[in-house]
PDB file of N, CA and C in Angstrom:
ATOM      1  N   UNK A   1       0.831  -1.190   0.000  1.00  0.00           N
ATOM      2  CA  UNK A   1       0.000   0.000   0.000  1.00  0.00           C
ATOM      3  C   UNK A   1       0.876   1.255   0.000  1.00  0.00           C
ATOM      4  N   UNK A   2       1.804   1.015   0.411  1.00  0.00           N
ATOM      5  CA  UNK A   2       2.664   2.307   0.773  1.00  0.00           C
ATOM      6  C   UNK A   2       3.486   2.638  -0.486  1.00  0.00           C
ATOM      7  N   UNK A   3       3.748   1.960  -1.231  1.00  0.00           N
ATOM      8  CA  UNK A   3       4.380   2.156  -2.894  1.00  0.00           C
ATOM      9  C   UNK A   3       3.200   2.596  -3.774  1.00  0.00           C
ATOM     10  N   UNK A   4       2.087   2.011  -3.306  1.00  0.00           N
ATOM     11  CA  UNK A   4       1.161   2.570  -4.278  1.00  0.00           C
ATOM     12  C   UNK A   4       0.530   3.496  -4.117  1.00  0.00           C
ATOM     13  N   UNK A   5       0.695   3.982  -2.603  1.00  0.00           N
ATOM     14  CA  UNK A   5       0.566   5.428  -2.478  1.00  0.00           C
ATOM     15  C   UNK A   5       1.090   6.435  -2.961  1.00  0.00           C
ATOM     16  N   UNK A   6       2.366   5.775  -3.228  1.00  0.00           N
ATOM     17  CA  UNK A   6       3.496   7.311  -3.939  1.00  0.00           C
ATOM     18  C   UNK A   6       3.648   6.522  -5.574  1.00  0.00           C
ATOM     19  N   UNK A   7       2.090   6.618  -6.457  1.00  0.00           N
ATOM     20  CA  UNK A   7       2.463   5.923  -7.369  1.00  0.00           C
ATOM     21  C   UNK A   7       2.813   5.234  -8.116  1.00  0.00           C
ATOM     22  N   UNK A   8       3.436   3.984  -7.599  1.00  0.00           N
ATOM     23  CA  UNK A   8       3.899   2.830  -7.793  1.00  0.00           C
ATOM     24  C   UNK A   8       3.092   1.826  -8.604  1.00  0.00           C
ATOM     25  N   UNK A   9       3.151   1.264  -9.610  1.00  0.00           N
ATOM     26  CA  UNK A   9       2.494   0.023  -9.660  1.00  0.00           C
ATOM     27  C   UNK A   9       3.155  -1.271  -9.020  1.00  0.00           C
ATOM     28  N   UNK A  10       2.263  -1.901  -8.257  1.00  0.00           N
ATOM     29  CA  UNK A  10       2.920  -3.369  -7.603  1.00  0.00           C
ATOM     30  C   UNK A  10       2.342  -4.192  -7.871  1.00  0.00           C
ATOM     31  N   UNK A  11       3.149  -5.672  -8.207  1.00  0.00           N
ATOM     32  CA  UNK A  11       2.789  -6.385  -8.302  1.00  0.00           C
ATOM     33  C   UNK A  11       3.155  -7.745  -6.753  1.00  0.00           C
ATOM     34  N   UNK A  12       2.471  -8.310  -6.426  1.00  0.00           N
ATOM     35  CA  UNK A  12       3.178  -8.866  -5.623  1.00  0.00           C
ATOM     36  C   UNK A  12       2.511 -10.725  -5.511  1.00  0.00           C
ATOM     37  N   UNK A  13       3.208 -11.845  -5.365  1.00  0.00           N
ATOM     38  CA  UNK A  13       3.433 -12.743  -5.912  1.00  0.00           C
ATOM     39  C   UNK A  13       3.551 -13.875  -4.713  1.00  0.00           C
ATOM     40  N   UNK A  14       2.952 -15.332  -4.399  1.00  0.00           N
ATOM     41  CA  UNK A  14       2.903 -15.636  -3.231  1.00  0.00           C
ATOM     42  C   UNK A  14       4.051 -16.698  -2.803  1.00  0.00           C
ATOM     43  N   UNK A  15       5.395 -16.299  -4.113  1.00  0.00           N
ATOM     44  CA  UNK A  15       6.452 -17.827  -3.912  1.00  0.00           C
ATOM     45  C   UNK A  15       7.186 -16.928  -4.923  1.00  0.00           C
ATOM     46  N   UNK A  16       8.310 -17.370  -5.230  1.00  0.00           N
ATOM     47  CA  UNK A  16       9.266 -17.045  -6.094  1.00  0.00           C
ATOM     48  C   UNK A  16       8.937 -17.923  -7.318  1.00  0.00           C
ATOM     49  N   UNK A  17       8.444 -19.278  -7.289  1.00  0.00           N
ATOM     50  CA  UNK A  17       8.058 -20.386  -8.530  1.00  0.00           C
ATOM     51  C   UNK A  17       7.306 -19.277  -9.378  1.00  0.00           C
ATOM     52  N   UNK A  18       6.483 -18.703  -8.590  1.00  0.00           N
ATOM     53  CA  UNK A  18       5.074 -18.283  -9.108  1.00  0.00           C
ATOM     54  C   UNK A  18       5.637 -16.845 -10.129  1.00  0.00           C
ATOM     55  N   UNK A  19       6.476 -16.024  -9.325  1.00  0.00           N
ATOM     56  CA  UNK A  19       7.217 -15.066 -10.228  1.00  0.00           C
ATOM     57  C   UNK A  19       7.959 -15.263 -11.205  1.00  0.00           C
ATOM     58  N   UNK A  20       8.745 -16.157 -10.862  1.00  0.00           N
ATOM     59  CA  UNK A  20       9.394 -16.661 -12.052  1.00  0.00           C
ATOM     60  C   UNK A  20       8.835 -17.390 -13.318  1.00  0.00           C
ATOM     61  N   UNK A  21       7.124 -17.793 -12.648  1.00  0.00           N
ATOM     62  CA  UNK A  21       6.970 -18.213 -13.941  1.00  0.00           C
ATOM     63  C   UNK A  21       5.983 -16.911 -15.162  1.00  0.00           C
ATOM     64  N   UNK A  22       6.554 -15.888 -14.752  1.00  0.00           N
ATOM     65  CA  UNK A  22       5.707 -14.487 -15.378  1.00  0.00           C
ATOM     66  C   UNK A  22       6.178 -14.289 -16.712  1.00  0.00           C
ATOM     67  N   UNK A  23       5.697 -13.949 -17.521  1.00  0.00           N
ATOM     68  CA  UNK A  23       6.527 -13.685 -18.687  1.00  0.00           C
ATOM     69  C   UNK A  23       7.331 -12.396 -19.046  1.00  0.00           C
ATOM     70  N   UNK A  24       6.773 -11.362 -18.303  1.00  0.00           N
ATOM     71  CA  UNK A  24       6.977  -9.991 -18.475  1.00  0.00           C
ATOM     72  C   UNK A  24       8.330  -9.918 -17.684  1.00  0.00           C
ATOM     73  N   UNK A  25       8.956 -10.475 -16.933  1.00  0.00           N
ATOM     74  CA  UNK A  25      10.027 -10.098 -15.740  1.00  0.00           C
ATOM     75  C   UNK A  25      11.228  -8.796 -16.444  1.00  0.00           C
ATOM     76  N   UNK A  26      11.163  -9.265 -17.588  1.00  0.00           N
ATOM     77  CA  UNK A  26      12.166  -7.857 -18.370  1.00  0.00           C
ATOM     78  C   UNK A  26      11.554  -6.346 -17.707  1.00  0.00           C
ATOM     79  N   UNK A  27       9.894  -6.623 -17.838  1.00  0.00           N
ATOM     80  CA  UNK A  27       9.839  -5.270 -17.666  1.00  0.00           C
ATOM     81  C   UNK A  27       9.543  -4.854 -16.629  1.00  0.00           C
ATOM     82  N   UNK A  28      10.057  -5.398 -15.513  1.00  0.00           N
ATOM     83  CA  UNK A  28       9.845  -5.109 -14.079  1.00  0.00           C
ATOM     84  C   UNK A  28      11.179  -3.624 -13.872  1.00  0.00           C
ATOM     85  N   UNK A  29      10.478  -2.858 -12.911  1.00  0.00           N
ATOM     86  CA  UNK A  29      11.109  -1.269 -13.006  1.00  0.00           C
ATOM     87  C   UNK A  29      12.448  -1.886 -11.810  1.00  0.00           C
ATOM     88  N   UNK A  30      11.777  -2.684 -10.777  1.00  0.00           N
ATOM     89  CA  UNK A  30      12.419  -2.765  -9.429  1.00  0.00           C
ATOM     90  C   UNK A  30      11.697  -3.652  -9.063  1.00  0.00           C
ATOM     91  N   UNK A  31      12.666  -4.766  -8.514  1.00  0.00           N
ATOM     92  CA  UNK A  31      12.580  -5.883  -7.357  1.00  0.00           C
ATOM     93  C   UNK A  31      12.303  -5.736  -5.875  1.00  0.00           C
ATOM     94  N   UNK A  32      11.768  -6.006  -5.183  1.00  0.00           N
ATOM     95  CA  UNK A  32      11.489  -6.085  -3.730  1.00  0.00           C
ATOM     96  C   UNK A  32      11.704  -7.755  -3.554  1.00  0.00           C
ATOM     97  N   UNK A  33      12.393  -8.206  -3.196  1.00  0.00           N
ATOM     98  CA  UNK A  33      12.558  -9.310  -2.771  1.00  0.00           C
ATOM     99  C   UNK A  33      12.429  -9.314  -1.138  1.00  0.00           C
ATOM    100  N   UNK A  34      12.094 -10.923  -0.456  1.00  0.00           N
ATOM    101  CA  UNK A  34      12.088 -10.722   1.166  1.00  0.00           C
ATOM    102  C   UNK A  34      12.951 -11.913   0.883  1.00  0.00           C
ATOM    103  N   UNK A  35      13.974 -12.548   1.570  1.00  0.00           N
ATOM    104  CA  UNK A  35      15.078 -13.509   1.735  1.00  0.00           C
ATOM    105  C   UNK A  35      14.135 -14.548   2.516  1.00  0.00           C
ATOM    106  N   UNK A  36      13.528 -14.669   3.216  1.00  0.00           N
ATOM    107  CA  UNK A  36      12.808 -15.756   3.579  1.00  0.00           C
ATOM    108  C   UNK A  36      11.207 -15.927   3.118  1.00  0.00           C
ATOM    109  N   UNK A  37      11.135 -16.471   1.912  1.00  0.00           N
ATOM    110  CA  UNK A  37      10.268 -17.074   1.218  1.00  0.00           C
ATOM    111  C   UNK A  37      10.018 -18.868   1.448  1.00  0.00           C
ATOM    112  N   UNK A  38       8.444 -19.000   0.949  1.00  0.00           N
ATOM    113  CA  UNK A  38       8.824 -20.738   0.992  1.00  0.00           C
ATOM    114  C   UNK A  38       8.864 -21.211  -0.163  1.00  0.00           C
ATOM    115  N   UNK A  39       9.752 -22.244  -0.116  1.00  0.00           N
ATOM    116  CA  UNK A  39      10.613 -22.689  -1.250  1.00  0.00           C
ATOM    117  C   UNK A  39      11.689 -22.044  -1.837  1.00  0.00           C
ATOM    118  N   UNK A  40      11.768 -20.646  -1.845  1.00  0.00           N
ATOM    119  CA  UNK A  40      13.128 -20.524  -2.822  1.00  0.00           C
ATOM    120  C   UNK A  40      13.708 -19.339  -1.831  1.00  0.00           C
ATOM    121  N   UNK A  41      14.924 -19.046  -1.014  1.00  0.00           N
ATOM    122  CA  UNK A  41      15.018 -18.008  -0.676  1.00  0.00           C
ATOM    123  C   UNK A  41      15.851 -16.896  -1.642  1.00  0.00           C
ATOM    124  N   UNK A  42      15.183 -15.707  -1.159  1.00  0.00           N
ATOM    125  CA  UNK A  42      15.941 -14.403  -2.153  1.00  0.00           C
ATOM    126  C   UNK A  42      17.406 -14.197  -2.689  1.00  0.00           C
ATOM    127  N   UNK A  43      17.921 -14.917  -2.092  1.00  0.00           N
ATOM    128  CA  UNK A  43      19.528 -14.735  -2.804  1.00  0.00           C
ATOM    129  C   UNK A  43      18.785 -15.988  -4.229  1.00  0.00           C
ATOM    130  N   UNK A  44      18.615 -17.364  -3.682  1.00  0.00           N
ATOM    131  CA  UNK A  44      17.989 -18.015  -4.835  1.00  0.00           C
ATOM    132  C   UNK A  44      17.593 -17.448  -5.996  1.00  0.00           C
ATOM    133  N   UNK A  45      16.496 -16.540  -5.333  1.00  0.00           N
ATOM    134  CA  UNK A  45      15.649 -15.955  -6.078  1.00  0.00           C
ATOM    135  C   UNK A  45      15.688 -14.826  -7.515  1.00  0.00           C
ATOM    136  N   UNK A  46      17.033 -14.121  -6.722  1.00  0.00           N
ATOM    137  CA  UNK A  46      18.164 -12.894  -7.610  1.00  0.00           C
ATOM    138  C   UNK A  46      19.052 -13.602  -8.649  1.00  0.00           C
ATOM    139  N   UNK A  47      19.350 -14.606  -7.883  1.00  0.00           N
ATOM    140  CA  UNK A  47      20.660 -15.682  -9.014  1.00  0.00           C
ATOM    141  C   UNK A  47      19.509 -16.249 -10.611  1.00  0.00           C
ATOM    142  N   UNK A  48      18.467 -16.754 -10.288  1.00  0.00           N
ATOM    143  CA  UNK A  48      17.927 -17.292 -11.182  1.00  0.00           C
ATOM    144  C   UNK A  48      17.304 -15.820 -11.686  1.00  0.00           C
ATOM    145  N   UNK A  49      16.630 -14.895 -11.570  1.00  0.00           N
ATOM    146  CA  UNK A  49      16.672 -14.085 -12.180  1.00  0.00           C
ATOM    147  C   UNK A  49      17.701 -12.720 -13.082  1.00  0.00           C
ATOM    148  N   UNK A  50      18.885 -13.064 -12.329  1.00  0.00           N
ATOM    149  CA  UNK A  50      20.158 -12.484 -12.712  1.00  0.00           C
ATOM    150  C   UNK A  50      21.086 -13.695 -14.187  1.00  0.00           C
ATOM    151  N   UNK A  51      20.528 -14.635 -14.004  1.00  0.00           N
ATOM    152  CA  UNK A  51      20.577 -15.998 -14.412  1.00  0.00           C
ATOM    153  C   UNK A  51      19.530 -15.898 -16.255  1.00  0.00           C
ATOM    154  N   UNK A  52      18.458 -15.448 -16.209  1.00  0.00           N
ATOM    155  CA  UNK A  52      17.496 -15.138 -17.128  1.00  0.00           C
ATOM    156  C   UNK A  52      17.839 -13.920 -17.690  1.00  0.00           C
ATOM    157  N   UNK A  53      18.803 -13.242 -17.378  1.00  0.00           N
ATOM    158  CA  UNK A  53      19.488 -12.027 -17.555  1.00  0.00           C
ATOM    159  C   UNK A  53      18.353 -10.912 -17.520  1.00  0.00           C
ATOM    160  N   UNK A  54      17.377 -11.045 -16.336  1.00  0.00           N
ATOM    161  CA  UNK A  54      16.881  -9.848 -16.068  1.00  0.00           C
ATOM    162  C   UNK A  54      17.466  -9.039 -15.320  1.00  0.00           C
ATOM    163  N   UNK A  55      17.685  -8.128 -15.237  1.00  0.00           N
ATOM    164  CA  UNK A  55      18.831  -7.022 -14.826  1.00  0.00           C
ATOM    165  C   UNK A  55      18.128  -6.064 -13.894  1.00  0.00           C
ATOM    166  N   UNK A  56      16.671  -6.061 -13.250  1.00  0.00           N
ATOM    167  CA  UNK A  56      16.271  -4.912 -12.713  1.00  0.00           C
ATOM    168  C   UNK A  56      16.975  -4.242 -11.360  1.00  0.00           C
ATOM    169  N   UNK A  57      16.723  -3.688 -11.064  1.00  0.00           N
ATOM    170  CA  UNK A  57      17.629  -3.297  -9.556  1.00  0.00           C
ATOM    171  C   UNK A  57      16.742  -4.330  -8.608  1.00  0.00           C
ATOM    172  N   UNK A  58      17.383  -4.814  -7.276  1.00  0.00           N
ATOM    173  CA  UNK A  58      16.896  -5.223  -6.537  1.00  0.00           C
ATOM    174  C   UNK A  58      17.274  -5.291  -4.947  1.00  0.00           C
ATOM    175  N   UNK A  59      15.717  -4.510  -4.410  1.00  0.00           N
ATOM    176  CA  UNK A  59      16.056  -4.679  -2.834  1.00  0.00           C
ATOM    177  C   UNK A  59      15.645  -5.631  -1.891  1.00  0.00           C
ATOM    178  N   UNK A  60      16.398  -5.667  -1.335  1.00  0.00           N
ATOM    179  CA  UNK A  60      16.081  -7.214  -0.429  1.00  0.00           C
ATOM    180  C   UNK A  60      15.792  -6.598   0.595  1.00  0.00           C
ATOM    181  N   UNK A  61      14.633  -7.741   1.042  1.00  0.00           N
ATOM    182  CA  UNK A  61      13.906  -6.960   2.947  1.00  0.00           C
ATOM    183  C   UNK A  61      14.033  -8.224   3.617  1.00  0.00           C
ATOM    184  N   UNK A  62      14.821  -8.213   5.027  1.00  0.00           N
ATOM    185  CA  UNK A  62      14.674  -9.145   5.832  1.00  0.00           C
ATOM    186  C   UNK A  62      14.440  -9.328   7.163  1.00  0.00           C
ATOM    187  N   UNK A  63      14.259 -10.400   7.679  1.00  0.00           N
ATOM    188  CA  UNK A  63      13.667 -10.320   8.941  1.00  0.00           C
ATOM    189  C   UNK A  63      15.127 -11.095  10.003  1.00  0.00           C
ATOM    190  N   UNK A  64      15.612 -12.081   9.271  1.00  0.00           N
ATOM    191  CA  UNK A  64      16.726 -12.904   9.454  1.00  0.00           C
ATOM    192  C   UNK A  64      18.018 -11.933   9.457  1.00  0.00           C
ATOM    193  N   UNK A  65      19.040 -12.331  11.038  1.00  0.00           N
ATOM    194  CA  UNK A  65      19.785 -11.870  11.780  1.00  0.00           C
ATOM    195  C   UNK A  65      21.608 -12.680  10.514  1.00  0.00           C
ATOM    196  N   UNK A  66      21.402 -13.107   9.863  1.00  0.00           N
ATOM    197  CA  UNK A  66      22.426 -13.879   9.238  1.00  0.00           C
ATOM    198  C   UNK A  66      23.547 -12.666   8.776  1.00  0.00           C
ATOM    199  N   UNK A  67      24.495 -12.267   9.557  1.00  0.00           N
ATOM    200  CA  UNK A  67      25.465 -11.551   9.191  1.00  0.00           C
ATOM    201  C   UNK A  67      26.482 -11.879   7.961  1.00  0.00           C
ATOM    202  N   UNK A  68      26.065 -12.729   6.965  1.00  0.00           N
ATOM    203  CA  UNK A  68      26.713 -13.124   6.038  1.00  0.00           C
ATOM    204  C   UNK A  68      25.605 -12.567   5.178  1.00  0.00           C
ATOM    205  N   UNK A  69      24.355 -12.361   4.953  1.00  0.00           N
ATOM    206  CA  UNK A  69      23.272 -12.196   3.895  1.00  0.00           C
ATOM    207  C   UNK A  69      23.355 -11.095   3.342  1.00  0.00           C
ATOM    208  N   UNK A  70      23.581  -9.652   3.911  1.00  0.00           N
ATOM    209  CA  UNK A  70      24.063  -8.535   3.282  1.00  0.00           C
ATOM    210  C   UNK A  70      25.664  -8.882   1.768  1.00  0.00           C
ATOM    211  N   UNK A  71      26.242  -9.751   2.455  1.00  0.00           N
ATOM    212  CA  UNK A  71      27.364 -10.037   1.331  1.00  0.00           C
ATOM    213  C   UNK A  71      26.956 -10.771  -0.144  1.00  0.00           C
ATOM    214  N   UNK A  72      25.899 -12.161   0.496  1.00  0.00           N
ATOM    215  CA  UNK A  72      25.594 -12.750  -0.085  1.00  0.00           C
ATOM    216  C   UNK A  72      24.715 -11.774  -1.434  1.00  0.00           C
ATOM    217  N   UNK A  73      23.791 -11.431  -0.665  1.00  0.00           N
ATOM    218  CA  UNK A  73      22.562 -10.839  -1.527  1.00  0.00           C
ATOM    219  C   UNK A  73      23.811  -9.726  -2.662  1.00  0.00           C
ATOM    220  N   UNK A  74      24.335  -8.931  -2.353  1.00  0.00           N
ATOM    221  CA  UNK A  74      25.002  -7.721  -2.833  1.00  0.00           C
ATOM    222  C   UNK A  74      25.915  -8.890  -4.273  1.00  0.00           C
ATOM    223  N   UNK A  75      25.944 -10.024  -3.869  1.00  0.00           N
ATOM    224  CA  UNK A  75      27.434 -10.885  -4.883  1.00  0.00           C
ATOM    225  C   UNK A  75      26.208 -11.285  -6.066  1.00  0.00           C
ATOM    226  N   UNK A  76      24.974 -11.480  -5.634  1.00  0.00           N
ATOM    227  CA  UNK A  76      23.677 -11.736  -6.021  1.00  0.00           C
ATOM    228  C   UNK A  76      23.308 -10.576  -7.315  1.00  0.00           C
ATOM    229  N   UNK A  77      23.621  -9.330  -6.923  1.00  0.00           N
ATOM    230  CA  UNK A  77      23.157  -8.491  -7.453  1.00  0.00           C
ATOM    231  C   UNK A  77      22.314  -7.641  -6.844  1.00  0.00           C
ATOM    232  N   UNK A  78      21.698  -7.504  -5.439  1.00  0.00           N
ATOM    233  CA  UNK A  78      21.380  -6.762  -4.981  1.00  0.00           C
ATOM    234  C   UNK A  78      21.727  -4.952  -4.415  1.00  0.00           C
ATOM    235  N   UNK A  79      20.961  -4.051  -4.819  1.00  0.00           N
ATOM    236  CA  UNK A  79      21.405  -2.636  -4.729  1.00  0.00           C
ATOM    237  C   UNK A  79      21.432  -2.470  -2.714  1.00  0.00           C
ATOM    238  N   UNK A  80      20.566  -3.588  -2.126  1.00  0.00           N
ATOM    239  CA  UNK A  80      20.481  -2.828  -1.096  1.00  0.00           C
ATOM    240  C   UNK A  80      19.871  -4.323  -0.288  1.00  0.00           C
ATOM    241  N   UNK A  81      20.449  -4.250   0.776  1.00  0.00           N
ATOM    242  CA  UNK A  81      19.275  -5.049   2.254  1.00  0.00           C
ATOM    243  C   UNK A  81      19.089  -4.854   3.580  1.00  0.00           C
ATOM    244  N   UNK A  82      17.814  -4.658   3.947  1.00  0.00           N
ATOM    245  CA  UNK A  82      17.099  -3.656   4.251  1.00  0.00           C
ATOM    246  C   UNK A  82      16.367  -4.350   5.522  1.00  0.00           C
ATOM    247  N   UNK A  83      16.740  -4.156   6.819  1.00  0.00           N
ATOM    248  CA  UNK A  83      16.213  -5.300   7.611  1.00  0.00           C
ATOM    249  C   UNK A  83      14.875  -5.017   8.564  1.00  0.00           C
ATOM    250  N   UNK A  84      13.986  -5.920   8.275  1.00  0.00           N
ATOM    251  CA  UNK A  84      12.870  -5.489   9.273  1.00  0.00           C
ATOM    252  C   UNK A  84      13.025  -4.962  10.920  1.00  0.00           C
ATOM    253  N   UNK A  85      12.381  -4.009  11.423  1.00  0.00           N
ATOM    254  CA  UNK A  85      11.354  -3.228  10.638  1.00  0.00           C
ATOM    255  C   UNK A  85      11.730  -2.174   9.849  1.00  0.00           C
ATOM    256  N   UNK A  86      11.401  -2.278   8.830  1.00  0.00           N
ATOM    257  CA  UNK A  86      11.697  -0.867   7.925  1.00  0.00           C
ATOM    258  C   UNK A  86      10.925   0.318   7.766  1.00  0.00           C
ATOM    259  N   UNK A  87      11.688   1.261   7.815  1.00  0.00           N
ATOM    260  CA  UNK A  87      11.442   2.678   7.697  1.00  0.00           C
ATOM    261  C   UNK A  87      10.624   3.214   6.536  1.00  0.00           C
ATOM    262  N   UNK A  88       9.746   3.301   6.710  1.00  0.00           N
ATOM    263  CA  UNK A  88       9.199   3.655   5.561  1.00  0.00           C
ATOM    264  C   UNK A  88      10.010   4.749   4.232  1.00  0.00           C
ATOM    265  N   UNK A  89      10.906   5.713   5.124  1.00  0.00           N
ATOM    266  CA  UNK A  89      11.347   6.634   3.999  1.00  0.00           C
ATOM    267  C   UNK A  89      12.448   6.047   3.684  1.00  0.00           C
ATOM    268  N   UNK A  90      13.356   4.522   4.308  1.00  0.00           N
ATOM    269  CA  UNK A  90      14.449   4.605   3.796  1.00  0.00           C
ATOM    270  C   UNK A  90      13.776   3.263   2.679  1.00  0.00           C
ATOM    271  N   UNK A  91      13.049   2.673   2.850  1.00  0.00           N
ATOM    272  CA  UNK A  91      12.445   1.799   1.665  1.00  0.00           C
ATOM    273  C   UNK A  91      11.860   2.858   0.632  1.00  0.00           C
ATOM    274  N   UNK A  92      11.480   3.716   0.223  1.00  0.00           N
ATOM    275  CA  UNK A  92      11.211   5.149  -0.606  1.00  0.00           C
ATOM    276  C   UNK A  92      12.355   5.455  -1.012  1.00  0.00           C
ATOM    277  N   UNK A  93      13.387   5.773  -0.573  1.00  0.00           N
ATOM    278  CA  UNK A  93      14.181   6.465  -0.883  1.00  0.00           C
ATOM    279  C   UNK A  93      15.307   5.588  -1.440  1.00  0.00           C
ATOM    280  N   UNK A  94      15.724   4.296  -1.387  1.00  0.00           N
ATOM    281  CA  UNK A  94      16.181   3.248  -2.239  1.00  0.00           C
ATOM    282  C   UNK A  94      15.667   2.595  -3.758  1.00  0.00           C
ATOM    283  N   UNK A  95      14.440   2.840  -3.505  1.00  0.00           N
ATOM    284  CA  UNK A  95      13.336   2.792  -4.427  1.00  0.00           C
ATOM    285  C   UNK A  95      13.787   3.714  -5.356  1.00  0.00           C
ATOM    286  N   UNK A  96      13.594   4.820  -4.941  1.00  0.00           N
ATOM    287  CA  UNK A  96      13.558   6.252  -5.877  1.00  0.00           C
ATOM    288  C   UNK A  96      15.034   5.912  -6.352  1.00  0.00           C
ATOM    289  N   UNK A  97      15.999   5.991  -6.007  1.00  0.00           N
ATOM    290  CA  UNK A  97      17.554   5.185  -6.178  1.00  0.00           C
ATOM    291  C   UNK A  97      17.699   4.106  -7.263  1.00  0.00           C
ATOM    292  N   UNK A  98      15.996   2.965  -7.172  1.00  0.00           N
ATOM    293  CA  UNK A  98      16.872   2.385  -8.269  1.00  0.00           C
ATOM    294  C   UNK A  98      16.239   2.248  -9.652  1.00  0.00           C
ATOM    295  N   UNK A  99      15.033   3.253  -9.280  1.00  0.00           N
ATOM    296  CA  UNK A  99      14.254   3.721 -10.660  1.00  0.00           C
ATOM    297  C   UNK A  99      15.202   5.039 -11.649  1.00  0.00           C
ATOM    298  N   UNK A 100      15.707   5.694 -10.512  1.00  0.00           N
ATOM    299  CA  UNK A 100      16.927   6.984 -11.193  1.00  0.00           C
ATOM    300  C   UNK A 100      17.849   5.983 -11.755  1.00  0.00           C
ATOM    301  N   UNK A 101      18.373   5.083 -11.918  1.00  0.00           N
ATOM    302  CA  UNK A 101      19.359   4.470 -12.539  1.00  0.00           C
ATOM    303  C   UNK A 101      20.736   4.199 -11.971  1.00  0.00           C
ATOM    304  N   UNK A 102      20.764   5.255 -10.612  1.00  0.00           N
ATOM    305  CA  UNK A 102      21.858   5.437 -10.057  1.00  0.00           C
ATOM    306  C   UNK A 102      22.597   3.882  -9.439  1.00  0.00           C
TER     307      UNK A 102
END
């Protein structure tokens, strides 16, 4: 609700199988990934889509204390990870970050 408040279109998806099996994934603006999914977790999730050579930016949100997952996710291709609870303006403002191209 809070992305689609500031304009956003979202789509949001109940497994990683289920996203991955989309056809459109090229034209996704920005990723929101969460690292603990069931069945595939988000580093998984970035590799096989980094893998399909979709290239979008992607931020990872987590809830999990794993001081190795910031490395992992970033070797992944991730712009950013972002640990619950999150701030509403710093999830906005990464966002806005990876729609600018920067």
């Amino acid at each position: 609700m809070l992305l689609e408040r500031h304009g956003l279109t979202v789509r949001c998806y109940a497994n990683a199988q289920i996203f991955l099996g989309q056809e459109n994934l090229a034209e996704c603006g920005c990723v929101l990934i969460d690292q603990l999914m069931p069945g595939m977790n988000g580093v998984a999730l970035l590799e096989a889509l980094r893998s399909r050579r979709v290239q979008a930016p992607a931020i990872f949100i987590t809830g999990d204390s794993d001081p190795q997952l910031p490395g992992r996710a970033r070797r992944a291709g991730a712009m950013a990870v972002l640990h619950k609870p999150i701030v509403n303006a710093e999830l906005l403002g990464w966002i806005e970050l990876a729609f600018s191209g920067a």
